[in-house]
N, C-alpha and C. Protein backbone atom coordinates (compact mmCIF):
# COMPACT_ATOMS: atom_id res chain seq x y z
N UNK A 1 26.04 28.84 -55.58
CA UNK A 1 26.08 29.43 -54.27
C UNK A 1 25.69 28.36 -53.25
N UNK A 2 26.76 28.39 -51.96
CA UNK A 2 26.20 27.26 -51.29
C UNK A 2 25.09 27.53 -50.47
N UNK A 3 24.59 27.05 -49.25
CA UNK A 3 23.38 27.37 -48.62
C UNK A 3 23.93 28.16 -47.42
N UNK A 4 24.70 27.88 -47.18
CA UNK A 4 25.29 29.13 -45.74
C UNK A 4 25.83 30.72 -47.07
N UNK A 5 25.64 30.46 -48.01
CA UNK A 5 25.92 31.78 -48.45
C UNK A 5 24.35 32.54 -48.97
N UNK A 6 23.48 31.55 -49.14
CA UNK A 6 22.65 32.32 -49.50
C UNK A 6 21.34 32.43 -48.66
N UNK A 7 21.69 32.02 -47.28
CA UNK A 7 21.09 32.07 -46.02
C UNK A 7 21.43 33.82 -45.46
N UNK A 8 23.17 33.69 -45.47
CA UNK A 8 23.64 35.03 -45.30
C UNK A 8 22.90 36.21 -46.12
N UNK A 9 22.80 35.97 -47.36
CA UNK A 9 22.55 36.93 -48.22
C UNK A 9 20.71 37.12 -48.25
N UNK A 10 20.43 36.09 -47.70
CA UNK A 10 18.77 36.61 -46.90
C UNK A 10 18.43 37.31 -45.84
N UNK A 11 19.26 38.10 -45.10
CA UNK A 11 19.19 38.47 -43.68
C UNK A 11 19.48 37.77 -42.56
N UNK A 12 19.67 36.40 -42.56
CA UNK A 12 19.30 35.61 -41.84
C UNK A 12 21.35 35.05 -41.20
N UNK A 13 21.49 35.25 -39.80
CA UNK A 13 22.58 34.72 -39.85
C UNK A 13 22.66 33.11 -39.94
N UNK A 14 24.59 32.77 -40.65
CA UNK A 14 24.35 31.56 -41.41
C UNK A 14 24.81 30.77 -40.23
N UNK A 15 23.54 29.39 -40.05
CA UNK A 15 24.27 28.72 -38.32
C UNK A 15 24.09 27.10 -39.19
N UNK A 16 25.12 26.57 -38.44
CA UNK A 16 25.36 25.65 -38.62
C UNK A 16 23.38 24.25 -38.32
N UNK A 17 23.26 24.98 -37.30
CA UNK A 17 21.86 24.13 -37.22
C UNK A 17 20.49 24.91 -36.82
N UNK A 18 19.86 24.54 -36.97
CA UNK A 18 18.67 25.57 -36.80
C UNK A 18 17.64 24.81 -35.56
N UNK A 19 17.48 25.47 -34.93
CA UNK A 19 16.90 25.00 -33.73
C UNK A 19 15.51 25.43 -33.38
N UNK A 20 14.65 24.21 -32.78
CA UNK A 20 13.49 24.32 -32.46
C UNK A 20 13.22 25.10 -31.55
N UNK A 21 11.57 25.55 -31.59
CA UNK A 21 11.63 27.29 -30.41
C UNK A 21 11.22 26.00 -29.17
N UNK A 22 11.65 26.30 -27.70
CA UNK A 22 11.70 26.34 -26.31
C UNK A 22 10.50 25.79 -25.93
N UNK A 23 10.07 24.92 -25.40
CA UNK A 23 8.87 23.77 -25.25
C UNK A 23 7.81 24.94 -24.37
N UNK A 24 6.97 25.06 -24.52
CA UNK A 24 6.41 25.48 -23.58
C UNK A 24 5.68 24.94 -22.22
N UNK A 25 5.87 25.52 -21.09
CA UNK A 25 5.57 24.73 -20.07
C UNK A 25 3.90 24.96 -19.81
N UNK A 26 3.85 24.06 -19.49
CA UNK A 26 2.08 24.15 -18.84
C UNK A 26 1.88 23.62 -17.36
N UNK A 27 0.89 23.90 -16.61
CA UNK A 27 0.62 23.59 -15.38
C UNK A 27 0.57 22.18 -15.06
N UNK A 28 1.16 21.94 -14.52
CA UNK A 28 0.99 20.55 -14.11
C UNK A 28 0.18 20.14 -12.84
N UNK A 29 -0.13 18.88 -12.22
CA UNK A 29 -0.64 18.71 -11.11
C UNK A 29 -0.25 17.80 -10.10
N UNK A 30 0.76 18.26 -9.98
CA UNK A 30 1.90 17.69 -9.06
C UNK A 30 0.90 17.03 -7.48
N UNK A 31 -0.26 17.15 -7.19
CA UNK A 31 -0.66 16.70 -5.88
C UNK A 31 -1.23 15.54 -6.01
N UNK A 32 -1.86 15.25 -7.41
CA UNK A 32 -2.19 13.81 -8.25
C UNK A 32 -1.54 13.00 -8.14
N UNK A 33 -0.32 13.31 -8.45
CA UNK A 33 0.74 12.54 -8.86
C UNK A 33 1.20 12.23 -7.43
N UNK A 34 1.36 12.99 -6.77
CA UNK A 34 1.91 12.41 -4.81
C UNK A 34 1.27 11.60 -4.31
N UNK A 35 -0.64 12.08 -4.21
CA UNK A 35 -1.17 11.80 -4.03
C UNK A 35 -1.45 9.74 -4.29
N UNK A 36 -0.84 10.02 -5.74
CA UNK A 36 -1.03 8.59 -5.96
C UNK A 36 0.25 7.34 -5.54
N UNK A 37 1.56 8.22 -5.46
CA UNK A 37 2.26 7.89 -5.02
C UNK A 37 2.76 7.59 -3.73
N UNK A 38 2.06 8.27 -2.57
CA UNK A 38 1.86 8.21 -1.51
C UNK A 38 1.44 7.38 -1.46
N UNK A 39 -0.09 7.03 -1.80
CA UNK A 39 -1.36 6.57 -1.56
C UNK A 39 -0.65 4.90 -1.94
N UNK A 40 -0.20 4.64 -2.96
CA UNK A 40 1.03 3.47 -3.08
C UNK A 40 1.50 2.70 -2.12
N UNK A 41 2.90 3.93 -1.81
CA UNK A 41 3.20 3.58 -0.56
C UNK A 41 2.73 3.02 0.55
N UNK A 42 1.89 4.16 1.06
CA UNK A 42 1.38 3.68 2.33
C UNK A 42 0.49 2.15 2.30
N UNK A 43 0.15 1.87 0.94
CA UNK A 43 -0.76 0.86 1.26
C UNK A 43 0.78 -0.66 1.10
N UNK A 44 1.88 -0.54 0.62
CA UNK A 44 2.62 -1.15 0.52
C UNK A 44 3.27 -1.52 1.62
N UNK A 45 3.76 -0.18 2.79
CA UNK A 45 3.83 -0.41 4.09
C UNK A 45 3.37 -1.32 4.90
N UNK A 46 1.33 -1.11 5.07
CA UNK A 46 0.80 -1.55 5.37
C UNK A 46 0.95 -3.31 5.13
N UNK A 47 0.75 -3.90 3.86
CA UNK A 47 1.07 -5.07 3.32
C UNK A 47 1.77 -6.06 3.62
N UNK A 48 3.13 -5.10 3.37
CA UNK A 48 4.53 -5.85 2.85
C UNK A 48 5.33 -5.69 4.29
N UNK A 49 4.82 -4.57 4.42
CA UNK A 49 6.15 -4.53 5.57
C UNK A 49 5.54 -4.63 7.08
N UNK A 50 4.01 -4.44 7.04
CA UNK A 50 3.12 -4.59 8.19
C UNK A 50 3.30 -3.37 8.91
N UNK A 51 4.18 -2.18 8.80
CA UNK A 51 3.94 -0.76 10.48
C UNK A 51 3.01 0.29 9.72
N UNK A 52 2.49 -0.19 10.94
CA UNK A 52 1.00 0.69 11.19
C UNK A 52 1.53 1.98 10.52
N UNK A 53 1.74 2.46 11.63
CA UNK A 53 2.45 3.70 12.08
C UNK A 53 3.05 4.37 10.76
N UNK A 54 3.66 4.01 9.79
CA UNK A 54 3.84 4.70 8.66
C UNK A 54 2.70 4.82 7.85
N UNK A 55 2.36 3.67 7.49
CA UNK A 55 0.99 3.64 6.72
C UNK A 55 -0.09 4.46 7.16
N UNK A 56 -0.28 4.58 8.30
CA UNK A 56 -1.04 5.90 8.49
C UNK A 56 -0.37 7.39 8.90
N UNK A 57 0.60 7.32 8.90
CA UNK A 57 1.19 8.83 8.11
C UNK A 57 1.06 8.82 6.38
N UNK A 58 1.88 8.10 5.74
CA UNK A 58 1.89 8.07 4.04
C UNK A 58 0.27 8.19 4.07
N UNK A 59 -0.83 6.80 5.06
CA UNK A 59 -1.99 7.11 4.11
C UNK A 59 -2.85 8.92 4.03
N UNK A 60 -2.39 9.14 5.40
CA UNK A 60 -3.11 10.41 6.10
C UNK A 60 -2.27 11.88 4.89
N UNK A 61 -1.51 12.10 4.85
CA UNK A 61 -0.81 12.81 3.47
C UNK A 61 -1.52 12.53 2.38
N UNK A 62 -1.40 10.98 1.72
CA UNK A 62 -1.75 10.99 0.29
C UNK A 62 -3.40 11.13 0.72
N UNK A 63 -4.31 11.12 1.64
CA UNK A 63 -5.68 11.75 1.58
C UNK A 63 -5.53 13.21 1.18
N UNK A 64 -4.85 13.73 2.08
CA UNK A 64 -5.03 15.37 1.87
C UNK A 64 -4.52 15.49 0.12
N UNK A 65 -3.36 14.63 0.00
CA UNK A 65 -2.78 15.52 -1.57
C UNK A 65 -3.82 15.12 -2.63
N UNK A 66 -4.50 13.93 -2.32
CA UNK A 66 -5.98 13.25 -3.29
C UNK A 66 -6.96 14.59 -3.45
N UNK A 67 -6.62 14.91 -2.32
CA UNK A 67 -8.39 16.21 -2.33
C UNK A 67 -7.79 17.21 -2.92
N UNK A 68 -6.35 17.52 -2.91
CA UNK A 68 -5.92 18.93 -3.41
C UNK A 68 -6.13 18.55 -5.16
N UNK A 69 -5.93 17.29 -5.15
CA UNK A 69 -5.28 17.07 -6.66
C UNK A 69 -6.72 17.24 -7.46
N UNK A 70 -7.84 16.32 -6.59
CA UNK A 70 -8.97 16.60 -7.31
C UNK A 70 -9.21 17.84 -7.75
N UNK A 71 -9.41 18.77 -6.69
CA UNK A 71 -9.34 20.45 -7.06
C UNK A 71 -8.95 21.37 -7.85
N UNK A 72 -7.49 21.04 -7.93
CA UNK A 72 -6.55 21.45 -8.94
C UNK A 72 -6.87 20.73 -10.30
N UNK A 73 -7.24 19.39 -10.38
CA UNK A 73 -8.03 18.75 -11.59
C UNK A 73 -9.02 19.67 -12.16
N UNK A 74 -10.08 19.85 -11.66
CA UNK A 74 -10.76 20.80 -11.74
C UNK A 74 -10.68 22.22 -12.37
N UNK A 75 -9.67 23.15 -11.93
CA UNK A 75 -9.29 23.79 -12.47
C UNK A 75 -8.43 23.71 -14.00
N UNK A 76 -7.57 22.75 -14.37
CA UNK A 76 -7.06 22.02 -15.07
C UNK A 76 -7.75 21.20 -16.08
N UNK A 77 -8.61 21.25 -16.38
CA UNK A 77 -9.61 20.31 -17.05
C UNK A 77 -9.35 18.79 -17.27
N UNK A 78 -9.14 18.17 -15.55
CA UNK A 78 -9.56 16.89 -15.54
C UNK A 78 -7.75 16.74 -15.75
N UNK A 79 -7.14 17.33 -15.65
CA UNK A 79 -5.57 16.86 -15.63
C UNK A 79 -5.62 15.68 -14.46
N UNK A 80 -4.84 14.89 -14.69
CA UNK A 80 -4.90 13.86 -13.47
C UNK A 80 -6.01 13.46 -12.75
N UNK A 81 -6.34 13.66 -12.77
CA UNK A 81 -7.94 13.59 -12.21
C UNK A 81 -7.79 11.98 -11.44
N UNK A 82 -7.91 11.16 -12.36
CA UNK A 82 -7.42 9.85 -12.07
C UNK A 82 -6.92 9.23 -11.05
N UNK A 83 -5.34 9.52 -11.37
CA UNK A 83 -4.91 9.84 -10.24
C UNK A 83 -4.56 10.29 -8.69
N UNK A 84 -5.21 10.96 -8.77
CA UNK A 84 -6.11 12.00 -7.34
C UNK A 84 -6.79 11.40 -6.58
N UNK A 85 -7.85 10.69 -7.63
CA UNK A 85 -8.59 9.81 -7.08
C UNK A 85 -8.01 8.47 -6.84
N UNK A 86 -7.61 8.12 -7.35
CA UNK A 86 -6.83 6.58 -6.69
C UNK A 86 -5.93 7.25 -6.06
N UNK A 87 -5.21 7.85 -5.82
CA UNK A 87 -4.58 8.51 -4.24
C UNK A 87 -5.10 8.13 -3.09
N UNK A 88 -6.17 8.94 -3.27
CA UNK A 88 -7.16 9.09 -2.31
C UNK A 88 -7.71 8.34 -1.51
N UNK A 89 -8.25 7.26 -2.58
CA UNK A 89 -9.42 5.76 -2.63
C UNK A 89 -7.59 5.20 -1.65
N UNK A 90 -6.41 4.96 -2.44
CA UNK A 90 -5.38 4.34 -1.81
C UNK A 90 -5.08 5.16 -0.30
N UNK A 91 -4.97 6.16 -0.16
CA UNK A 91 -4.65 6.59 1.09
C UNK A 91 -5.15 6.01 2.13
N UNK A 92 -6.92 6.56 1.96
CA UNK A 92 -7.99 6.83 3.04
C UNK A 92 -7.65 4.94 3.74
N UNK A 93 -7.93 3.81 2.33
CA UNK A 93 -8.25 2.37 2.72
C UNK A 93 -7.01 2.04 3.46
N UNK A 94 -5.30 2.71 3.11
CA UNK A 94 -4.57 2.32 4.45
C UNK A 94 -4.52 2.76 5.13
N UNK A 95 -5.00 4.46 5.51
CA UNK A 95 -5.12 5.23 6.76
C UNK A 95 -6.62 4.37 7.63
N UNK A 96 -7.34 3.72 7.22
CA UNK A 96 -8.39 3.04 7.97
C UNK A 96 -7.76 1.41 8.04
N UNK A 97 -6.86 0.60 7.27
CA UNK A 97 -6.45 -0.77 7.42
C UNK A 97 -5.36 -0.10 8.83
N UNK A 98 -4.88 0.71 8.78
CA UNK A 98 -3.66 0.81 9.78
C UNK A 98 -4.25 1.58 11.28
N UNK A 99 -5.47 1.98 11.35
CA UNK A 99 -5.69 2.33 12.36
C UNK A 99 -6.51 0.93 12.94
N UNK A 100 -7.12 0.08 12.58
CA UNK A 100 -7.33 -0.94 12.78
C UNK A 100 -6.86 -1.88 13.02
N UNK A 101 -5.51 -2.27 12.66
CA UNK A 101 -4.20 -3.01 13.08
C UNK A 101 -3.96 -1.78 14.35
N UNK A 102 -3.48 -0.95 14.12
CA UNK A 102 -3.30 -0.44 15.73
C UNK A 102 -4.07 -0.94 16.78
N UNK A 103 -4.84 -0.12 16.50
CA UNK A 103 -6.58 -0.67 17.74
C UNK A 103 -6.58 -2.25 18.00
N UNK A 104 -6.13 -2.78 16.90
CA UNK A 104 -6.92 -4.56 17.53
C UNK A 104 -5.44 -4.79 18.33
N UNK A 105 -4.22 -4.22 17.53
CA UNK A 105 -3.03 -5.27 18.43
C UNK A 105 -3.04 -4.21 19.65
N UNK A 106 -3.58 -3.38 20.06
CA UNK A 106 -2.86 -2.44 21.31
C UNK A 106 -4.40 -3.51 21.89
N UNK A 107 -5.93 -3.81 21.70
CA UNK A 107 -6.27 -4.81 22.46
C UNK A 107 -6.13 -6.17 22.40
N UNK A 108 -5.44 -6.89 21.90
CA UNK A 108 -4.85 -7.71 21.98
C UNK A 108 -3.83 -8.03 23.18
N UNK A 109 -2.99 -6.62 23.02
CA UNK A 109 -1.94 -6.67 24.10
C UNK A 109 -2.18 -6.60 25.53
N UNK A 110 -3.45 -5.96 25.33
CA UNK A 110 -4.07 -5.72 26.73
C UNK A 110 -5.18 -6.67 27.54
N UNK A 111 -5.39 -7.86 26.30
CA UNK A 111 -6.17 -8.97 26.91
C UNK A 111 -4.94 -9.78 28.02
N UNK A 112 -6.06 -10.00 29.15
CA UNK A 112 -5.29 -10.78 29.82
C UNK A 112 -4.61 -12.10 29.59
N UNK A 113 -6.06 -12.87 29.35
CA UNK A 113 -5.38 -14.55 28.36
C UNK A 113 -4.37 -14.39 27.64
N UNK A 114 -4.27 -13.38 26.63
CA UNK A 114 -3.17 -13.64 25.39
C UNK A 114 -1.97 -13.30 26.60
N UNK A 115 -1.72 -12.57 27.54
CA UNK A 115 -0.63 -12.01 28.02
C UNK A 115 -0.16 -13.29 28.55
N UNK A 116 -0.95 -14.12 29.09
CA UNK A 116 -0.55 -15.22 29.98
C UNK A 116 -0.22 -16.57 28.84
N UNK A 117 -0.91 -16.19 27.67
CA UNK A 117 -0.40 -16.86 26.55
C UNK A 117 1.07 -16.57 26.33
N UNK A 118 1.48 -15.40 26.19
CA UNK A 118 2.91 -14.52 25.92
C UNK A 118 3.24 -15.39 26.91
N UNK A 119 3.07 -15.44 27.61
CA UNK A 119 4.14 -15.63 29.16
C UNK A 119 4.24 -16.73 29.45
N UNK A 120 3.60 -18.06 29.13
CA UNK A 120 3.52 -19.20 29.13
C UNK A 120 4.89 -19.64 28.20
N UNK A 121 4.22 -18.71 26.89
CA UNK A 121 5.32 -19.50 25.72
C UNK A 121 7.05 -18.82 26.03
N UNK A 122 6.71 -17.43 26.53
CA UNK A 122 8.02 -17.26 26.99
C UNK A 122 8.81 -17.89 28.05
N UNK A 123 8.13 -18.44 28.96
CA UNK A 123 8.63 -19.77 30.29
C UNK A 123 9.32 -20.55 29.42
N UNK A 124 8.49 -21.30 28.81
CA UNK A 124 8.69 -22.72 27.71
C UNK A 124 10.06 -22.26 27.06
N UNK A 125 10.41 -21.32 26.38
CA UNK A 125 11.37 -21.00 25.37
C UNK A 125 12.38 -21.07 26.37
N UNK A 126 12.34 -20.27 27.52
CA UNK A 126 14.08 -20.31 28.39
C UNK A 126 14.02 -21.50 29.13
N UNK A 127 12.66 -22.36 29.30
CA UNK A 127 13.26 -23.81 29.58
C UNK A 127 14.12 -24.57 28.68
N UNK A 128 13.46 -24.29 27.66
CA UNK A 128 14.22 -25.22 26.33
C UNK A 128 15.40 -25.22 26.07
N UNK A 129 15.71 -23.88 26.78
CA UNK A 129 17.29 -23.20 26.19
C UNK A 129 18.07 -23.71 27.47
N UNK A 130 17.32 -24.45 28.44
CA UNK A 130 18.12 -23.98 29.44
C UNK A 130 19.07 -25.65 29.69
């Protein structure tokens, strides 16, 4: 007797493959994971590409998703946890590197010397050209 016949003859219908039961899902902590990914970002902005201005949006987000993630860690027993926290630690240090590049170049711009510096070297350049 082959095995699809005596599969049949057990109750059991005869299938070509027998398949594993359906993974079960579990909670995840999806704000860890942003959090750290954000928190990435924004400090990469900051770096690589130098605007403020994003880096403290990305950093100001991946703070908040750091604190959710911790929380939700918490509940979760320490799921991501990690994560969350280097979010966080990454967010907060480019939401404070990028408000500081703001602040110094908006006084910078507003010192008088440097302006007359600007304006000196900009004379010089359309002489040169001229």
């Amino acid at each position: 007797m082959s095995r699809r016949e005596t599969e049949a003859t057990n109750g059991r219908a005869a299938t070509d493959r027998e398949y594993a039961p359906a993974p079960v899902q579990t909670d995840g902590n999806g704000s860890a994971i942003a959090a750290f990914v954000l928190g990435f970002m924004a400090l990469t902005f900051f770096f690589l590409i130098f605007t403020g201005p994003a880096a403290l949006l990305f950093g100001l987000i991946a703070a908040i998703f750091g604190f959710v993630g911790i929380g939700k860690a918490k509940t979760l027993g320490g799921l991501h946890k990690g994560l969350a926290v280097s979010g966080l630690i990454m967010g907060v240090l480019a939401l404070l590197l990028a408000i500081a590049a703001i602040v110094g170049g908006l006084s910078l711009a507003n010192n008088p010397q440097i302006q007359q510096q600007f304006q000196n070297l900009l004379n010089d350049a359309q002489s040169a050209t001229s």
